[in-house]
Protein backbone atom coordinates (compact mmCIF):
# COMPACT_ATOMS: atom_id res chain seq x y z
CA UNK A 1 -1.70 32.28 -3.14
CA UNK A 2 -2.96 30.27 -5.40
CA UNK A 3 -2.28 26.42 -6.19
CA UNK A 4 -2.74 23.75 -8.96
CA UNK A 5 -3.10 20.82 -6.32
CA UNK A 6 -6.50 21.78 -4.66
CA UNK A 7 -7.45 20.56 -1.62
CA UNK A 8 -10.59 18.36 -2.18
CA UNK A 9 -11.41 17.00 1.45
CA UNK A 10 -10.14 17.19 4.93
CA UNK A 11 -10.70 14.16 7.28
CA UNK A 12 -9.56 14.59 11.25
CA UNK A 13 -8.83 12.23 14.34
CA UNK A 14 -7.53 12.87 17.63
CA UNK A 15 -3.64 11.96 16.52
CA UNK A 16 -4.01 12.47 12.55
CA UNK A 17 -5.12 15.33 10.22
CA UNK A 18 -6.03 13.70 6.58
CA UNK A 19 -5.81 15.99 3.30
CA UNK A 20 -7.08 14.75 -0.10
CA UNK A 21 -5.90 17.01 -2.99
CA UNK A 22 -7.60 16.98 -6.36
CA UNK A 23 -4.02 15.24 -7.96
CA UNK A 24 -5.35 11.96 -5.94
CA UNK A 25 -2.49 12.28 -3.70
CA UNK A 26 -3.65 11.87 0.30
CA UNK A 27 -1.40 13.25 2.67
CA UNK A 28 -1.48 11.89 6.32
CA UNK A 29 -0.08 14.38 9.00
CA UNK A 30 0.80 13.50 12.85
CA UNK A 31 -1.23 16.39 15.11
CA UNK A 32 1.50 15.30 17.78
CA UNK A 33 3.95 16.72 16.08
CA UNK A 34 2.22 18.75 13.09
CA UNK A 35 4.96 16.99 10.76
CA UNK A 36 3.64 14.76 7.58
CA UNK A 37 3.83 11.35 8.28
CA UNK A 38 2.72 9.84 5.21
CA UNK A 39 1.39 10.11 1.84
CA UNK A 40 -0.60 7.97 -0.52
CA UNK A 41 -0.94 8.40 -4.53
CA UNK A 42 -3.96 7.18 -6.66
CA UNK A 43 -3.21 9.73 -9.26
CA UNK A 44 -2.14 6.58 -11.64
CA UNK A 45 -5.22 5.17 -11.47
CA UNK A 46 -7.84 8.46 -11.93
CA UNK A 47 -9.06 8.07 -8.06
CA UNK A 48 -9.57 11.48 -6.75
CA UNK A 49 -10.48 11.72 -2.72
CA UNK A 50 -14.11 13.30 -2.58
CA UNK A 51 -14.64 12.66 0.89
CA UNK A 52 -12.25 10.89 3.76
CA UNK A 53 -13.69 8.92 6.91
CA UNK A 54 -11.35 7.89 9.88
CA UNK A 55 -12.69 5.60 12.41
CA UNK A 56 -12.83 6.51 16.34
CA UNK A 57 -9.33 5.05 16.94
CA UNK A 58 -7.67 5.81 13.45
CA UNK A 59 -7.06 2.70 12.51
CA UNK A 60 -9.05 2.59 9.41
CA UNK A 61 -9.48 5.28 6.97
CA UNK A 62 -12.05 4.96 4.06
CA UNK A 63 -11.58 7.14 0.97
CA UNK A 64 -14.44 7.86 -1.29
CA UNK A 65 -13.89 8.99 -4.81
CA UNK A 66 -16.66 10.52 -7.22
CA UNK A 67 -14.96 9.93 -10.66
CA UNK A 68 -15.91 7.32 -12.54
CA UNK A 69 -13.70 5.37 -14.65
């Protein structure tokens, strides 16, 4: 299957499973109960998730972008 949102990074923690997709939407899923939780949109402003760090106790998460603007 084959999709036009690709899947850019993957960030884990021990309760949440991050997804950056190449639309600049970041989707934030519990692993408690594998349901999505929440999901954040930069495609308005051109920031696309190139890499996703989550700190020991996931209560920061940093997202990097590579696209210049």
């Amino acid at each position: 299957m084959e999709t036009k949102n690709s899947i850019t990074c993957v960030s884990v923690s021990d309760k949440f499973l991050f997804i950056g997709r190449e639309s600049g939407i970041v989707q934030k899923f519990s692993l408690s109960t594998c349901s999505i939780i929440d999901v954040h949109m930069n495609e308005s402003n051109g920031i696309v998730a190139s890499k996703i760090s989550v700190n020991s106790n996931s209560t920061f998460v940093h997202i990097f972008s590579t696209h210049l603007f």
